[in-house]
Protein backbone atom coordinates (compact mmCIF):
# COMPACT_ATOMS: atom_id res chain seq x y z
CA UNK A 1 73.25 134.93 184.87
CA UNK A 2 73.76 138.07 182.72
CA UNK A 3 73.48 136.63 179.01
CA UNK A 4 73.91 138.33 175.42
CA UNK A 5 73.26 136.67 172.69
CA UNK A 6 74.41 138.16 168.97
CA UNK A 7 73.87 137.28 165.68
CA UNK A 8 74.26 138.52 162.19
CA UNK A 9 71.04 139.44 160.56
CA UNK A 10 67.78 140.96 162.04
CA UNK A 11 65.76 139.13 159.23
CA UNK A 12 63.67 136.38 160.16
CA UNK A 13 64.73 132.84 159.77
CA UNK A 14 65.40 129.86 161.44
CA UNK A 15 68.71 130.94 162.97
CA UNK A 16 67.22 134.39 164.20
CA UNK A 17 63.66 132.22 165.32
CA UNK A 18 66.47 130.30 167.68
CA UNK A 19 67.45 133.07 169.10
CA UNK A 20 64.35 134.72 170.06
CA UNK A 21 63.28 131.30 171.42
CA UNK A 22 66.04 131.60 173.91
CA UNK A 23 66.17 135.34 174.63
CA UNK A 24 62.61 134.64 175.72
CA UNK A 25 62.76 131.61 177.44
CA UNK A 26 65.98 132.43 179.83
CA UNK A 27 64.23 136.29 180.47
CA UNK A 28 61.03 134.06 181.85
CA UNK A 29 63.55 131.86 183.78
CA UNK A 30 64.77 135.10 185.74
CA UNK A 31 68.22 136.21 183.86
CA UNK A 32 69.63 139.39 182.69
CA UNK A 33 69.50 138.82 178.76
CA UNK A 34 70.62 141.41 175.84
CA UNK A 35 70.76 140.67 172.37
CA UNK A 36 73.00 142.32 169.51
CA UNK A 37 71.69 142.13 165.72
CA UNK A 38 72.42 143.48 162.52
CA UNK A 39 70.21 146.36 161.37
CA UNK A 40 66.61 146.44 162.50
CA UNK A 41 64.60 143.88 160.83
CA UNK A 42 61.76 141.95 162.15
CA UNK A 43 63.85 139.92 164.72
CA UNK A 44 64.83 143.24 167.06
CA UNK A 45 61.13 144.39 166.86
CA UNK A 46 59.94 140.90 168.45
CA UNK A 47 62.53 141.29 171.14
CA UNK A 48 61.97 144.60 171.70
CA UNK A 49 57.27 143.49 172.03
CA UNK A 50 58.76 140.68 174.18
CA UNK A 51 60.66 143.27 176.26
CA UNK A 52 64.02 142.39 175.91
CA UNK A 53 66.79 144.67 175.38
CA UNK A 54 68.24 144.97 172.20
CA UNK A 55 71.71 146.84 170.14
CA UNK A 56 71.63 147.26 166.50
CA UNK A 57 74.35 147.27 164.93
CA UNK A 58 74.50 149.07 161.13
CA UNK A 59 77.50 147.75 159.95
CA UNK A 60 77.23 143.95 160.71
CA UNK A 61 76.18 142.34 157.88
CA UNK A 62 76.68 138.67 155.84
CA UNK A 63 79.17 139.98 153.37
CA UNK A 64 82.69 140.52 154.06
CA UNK A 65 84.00 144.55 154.33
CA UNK A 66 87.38 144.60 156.25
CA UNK A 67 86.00 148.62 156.90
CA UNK A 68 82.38 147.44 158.03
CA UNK A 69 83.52 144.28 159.76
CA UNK A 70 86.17 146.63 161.90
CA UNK A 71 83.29 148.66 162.84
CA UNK A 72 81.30 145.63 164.19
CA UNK A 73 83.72 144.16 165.68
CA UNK A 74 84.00 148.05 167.90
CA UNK A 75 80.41 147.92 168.81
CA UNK A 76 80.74 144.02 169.62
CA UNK A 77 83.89 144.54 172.29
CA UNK A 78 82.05 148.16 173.65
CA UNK A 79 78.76 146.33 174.49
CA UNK A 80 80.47 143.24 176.10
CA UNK A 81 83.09 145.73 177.98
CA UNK A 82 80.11 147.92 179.14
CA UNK A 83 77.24 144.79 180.04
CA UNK A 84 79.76 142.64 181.41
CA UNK A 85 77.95 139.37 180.45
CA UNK A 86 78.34 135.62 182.16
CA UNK A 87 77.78 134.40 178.72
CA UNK A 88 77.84 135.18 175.11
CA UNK A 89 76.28 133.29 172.73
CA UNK A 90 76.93 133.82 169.49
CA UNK A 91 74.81 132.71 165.97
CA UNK A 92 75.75 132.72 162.31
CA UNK A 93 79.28 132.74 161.47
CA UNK A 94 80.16 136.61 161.17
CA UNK A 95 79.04 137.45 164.16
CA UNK A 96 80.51 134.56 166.01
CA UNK A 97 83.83 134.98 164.24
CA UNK A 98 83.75 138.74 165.79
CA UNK A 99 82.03 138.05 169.01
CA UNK A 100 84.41 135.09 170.20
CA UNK A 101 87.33 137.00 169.58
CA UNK A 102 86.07 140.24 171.46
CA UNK A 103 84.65 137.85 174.11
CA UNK A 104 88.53 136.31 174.55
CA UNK A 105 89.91 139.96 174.78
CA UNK A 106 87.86 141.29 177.59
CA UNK A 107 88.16 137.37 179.23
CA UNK A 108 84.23 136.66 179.27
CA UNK A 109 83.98 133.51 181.56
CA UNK A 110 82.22 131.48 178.42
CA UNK A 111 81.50 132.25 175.15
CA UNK A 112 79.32 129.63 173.77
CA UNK A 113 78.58 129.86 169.39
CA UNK A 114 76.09 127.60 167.87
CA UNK A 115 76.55 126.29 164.30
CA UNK A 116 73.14 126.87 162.21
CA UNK A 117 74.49 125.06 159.19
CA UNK A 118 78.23 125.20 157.93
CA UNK A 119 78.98 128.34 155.70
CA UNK A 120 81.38 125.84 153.69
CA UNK A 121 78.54 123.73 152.79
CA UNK A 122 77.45 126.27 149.93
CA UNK A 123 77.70 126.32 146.59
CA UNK A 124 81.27 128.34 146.08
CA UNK A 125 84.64 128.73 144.98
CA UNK A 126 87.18 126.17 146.61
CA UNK A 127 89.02 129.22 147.57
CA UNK A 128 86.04 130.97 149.55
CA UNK A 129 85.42 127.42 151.09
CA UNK A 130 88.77 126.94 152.56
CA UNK A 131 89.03 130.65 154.00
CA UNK A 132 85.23 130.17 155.75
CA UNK A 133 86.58 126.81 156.91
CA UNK A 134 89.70 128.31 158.52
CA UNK A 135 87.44 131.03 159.87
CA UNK A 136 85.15 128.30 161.85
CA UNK A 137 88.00 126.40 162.46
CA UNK A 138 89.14 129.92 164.52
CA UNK A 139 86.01 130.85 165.75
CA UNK A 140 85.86 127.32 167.66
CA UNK A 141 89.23 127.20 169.07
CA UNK A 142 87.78 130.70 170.30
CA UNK A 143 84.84 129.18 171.58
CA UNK A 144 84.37 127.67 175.14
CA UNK A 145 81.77 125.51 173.75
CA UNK A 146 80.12 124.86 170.02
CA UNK A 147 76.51 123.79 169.52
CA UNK A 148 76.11 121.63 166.54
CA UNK A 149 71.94 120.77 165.98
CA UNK A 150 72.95 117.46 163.94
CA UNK A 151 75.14 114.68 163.86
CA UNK A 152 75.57 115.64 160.47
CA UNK A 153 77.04 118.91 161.21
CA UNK A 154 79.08 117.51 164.98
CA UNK A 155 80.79 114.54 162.07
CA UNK A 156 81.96 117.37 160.24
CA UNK A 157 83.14 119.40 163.33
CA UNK A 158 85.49 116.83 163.59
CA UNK A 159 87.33 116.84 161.03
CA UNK A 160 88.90 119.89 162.47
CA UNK A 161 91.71 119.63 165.02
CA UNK A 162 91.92 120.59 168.61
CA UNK A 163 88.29 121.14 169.29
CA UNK A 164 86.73 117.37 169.78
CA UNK A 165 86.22 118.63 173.74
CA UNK A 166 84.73 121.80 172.57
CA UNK A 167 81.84 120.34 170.46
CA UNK A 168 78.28 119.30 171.88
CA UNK A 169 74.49 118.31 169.84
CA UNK A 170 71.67 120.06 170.82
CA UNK A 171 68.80 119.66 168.65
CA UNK A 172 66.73 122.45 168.22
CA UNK A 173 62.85 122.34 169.93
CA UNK A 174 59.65 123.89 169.08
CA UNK A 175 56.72 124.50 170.96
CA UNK A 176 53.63 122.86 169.89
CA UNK A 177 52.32 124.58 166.90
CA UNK A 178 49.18 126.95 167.21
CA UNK A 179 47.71 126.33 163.90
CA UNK A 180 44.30 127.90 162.08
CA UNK A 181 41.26 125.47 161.41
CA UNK A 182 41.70 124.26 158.01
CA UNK A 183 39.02 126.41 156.92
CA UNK A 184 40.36 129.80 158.26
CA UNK A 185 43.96 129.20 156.77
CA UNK A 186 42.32 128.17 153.12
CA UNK A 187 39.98 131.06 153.52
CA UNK A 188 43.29 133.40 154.44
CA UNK A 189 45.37 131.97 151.75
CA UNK A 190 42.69 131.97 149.10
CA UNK A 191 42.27 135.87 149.61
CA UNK A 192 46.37 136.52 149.49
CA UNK A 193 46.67 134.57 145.95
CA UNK A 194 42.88 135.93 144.17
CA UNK A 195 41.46 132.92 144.17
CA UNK A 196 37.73 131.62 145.36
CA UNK A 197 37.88 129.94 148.26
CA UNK A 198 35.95 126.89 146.92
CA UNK A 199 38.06 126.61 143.74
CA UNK A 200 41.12 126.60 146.17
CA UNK A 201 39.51 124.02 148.45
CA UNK A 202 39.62 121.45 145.40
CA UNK A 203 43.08 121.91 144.55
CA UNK A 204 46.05 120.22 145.96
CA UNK A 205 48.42 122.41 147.40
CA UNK A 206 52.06 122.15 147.85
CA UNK A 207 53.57 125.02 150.35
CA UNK A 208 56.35 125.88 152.03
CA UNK A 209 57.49 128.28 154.11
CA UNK A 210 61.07 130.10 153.64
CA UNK A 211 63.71 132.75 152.91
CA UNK A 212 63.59 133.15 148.86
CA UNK A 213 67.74 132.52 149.06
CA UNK A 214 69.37 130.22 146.82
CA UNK A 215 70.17 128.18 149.72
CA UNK A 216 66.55 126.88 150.00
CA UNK A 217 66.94 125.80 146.28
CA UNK A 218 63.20 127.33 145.46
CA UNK A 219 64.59 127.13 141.43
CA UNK A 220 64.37 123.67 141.55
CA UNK A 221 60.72 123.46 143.03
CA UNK A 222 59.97 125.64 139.94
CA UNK A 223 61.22 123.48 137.88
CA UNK A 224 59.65 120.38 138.93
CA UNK A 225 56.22 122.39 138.85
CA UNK A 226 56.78 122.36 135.16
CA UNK A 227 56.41 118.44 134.77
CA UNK A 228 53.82 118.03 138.23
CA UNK A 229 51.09 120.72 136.57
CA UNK A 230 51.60 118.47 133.30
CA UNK A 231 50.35 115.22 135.11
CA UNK A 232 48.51 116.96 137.62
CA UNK A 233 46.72 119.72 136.28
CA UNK A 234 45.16 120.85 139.34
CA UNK A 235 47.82 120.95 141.48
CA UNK A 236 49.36 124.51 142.85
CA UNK A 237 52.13 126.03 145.01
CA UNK A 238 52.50 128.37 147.52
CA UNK A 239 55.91 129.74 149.00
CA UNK A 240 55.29 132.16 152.04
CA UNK A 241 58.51 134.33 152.49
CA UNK A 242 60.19 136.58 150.95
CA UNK A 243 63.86 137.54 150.36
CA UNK A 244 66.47 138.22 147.51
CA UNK A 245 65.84 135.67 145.47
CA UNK A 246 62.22 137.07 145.00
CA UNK A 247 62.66 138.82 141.31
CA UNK A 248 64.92 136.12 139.97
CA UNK A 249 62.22 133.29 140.59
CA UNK A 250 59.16 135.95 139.54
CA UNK A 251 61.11 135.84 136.43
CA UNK A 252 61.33 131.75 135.89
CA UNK A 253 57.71 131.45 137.12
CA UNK A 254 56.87 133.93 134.49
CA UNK A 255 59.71 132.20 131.88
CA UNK A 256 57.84 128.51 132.95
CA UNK A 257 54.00 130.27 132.37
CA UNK A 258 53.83 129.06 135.97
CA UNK A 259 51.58 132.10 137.07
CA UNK A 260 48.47 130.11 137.82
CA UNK A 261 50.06 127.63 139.49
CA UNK A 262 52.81 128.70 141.77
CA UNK A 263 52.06 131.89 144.19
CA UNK A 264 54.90 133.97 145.99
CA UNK A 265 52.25 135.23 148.96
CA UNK A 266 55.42 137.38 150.34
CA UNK A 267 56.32 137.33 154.29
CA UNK A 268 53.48 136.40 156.74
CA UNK A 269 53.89 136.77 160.29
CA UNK A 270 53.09 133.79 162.41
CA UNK A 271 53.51 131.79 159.26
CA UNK A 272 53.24 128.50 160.45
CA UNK A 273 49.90 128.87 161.74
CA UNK A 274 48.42 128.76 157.92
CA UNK A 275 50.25 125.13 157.31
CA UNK A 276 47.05 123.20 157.51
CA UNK A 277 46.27 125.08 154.21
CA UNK A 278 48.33 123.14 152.74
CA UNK A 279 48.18 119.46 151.37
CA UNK A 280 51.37 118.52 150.79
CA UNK A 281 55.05 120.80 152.53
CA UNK A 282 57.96 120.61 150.27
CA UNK A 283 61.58 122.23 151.23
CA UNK A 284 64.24 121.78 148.41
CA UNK A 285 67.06 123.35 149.72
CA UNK A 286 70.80 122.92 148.59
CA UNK A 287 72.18 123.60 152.12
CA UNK A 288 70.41 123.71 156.07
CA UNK A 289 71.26 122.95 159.77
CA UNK A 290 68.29 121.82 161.11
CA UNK A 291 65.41 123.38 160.07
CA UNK A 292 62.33 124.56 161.86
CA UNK A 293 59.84 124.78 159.27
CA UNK A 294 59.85 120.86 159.01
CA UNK A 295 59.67 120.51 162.73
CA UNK A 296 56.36 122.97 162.46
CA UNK A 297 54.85 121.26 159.47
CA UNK A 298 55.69 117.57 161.39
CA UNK A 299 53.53 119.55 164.41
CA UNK A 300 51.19 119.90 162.05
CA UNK A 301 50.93 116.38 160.71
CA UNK A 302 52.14 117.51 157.13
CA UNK A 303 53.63 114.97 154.88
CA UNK A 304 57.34 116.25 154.00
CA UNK A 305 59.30 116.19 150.94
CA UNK A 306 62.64 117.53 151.91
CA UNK A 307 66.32 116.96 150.65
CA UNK A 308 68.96 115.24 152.19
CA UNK A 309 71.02 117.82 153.26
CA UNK A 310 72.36 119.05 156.97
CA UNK A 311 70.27 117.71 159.89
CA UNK A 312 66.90 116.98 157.81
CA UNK A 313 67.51 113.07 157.81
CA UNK A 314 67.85 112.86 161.26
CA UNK A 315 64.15 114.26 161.54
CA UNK A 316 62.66 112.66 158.46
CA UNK A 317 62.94 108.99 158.18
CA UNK A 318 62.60 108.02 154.42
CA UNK A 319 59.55 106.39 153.37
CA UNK A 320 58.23 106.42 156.90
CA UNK A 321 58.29 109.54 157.89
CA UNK A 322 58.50 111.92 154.51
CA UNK A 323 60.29 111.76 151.40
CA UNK A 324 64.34 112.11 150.80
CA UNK A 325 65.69 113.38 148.01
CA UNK A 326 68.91 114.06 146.39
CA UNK A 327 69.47 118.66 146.31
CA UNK A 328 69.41 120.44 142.95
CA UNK A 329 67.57 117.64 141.28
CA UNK A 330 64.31 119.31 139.59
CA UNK A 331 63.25 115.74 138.49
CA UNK A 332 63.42 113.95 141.74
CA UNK A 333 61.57 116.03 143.58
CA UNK A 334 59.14 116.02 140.64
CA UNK A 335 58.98 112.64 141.46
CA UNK A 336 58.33 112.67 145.14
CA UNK A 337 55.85 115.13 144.82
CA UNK A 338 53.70 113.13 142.64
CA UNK A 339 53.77 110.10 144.30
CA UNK A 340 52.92 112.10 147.56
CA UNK A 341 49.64 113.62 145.20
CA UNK A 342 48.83 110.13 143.87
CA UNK A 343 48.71 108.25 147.53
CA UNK A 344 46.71 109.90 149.85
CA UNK A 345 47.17 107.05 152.13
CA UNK A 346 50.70 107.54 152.90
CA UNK A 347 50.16 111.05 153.03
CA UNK A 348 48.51 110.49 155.85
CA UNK A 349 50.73 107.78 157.50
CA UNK A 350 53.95 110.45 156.65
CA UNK A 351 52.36 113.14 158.60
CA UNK A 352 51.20 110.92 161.68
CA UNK A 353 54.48 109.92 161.89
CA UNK A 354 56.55 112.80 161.87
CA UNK A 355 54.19 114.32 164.08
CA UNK A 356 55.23 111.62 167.05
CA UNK A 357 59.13 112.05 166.26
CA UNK A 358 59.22 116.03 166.40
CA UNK A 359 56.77 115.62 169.45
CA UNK A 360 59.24 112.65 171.25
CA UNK A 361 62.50 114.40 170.40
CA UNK A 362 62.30 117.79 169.46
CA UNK A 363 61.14 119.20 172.52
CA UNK A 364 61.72 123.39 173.49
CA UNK A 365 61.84 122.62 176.70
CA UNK A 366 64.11 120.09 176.51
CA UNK A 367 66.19 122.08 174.63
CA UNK A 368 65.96 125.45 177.15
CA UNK A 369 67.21 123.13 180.08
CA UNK A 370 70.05 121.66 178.40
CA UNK A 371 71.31 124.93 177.20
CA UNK A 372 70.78 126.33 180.62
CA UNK A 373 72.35 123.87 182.09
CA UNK A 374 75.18 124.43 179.78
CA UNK A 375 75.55 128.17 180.60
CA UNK A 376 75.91 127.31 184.27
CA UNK A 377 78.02 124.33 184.07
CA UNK A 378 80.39 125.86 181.99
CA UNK A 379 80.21 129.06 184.66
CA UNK A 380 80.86 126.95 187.59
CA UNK A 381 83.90 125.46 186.30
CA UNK A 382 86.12 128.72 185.20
């Protein structure tokens, strides 16, 4: 099959991490693949080591510009018209919004878009939700087939009309995580944040790995630092990533006196590999899909304090498998993270367990077949 795959932004998070899992794994399995991004971020540069055949495109971008977006949506139809794909599979909700229409015009035999967490699920104005709702309302009537990776998100695909037939769950899958020895991702960590490694190695650590947007609700992790460094004096944070958000939370670590307790190491490649550095993996965010970071830190045998939000309960089981907690609530999560420091016990148990479910369900190979098998089902039957 000849297969492009687009998506918005060449950054690298979860969304793009899907894509590049796929690019990959269908290039090994023998078809044509190409993949379109925005700009020329860290995403096109792994394609392009992994030897697959990228376009750039300047102009697509997150925000909306009627002159930009018209300029996208050119390149979009020009590389379909000229690479004549089987499939397109589109990612994050501008460029499937562009790329389904442009696949309908030149009558692409199926056009496949996977939701990575609903755009309507942020924090914004009513009217902003209801136009991004009629936009991925649109963009699956488009759409041969959408991809939901939760129940979650497939229960709220249904609220729209006409597309119940369109709609299908497939979780995402990692590969098992190659991780550091504890000692060489302490030793690596220590050296990024100035501190000795043995003073490190006697400190609890709370990490996580992310994109500083306000999406992954890093504020509130700040916050909650404020009350866990009063009751636990020795504890410390780590976020690896980095992002837009990066000044604004420099600012309330600075406005907390947080500096010698919470460390913004920046983007690391490979990140997950330095997760046994960490005691404790925390992800606060306001709004996700399903995200991979706790599927890495569940390889990893982390205990997980994560909020409630898109597909993270149906990969953390509460009290069994991690801590749930409400979004946007500083003291809750203050909460969970000191219970988590004060019973080391269940820290262990947490981690064990997560570590079977993301092994059991969220497998990458599983997932490559079942998308492959969707690409040629789909083809057989136009």
């Amino acid at each position: 099959m000849k297969i492009l795959y687009v998506i918005t932004k060449s950054n690298w998070g979860g969304a793009q991490r899907h894509v590049f899992d796929l690019a990959t794994s269908m290039k090994e399995k023998g078809h044509d693949v190409w993949v379109a991004v925005g700009g020329e971020g860290l995403l096109k540069q792994k394609l392009e080591s992994a030897g697959i055949y990228t376009f750039s495109i300047a102009t697509l971008g997150r925000d909306i510009s009627p002159r930009k977006d018209a300029g996208s949506f050119k390149e979009i139809f020009t590389i379909i018209k000229n690479k004549r794909p089987d499939v397109i599979h589109l990612h994050s909700p501008k460029a499937a919004g562009l790329g389904s229409l442009a696949g309908r015009l030149l009558r692409v035999k199926k056009i496949i878009t996977t939701v990575h967490g609903w755009t309507f699920n942020e924090s914004r104005p009513l009217h902003e939700k209801f136009s991004i709702a009629l936009i991925s309302w649109l963009t699956m009537i488009l759409s041969h087939t959408t991809i939901l990776l939760s129940e979650k998100e497939y229960s709220q695909a249904l609220y729209f009309p006409w597309i119940k037939n369109k709609l299908t769950i497939i979780s995402l899958g990692v590969k098992p995580t190659t991780l550091m020895s504890v000692d060489g991702a302490k030793q690596t960590l220590s050296k990024l944040i100035e501190m000795d490694l043995g003073e490190y190695s006697r400190k609890m650590i709370i990490g996580t790995i992310a994109e500083l947007h306000p999406n992954k609700g890093l504020s509130y992790l700040m916050n909650a630092m404020t009350s866990i460094i009063t009751q636990h004096p020795n504890t410390i944070c780590i976020v690896i990533g980095d992002g837009e958000q990066q000044s604004a939370l420099r600012v309330i670590i600075k406005e907390f006196k947080l500096e010698k307790n919470v460390y913004l190491v920046g983007y690391l490649d490979n990140a997950s590999e330095y997760l046994k550095a960490f005691n404790i993996f925390v992800l606060p965010s306001v709004k996700e899909g399903l995200p991979y970071v706790i599927l890495e830190a569940g390889s990893a045998s982390l205990p997980v304090v994560a909020t409630t939000v898109g597909g993270i309960p149906e990969i953390i089981e509460d009290m069994k498998s991690g801590i749930l907690i409400q979004s946007r609530n500083a003291r809750e999560l203050s909460h969970a993270l000191s219970f988590m420091i004060e019973h080391p016990e269940e820290r262990k148990k947490y981690g064990a367990a997560l570590k079977e479910r993301v092994t059991v369900k969220f497998s990458m190979d599983k997932m490559v077949w079942m998308i492959e098998g969707l690409y040629g089902q789909n083809l057989k039957h136009q």
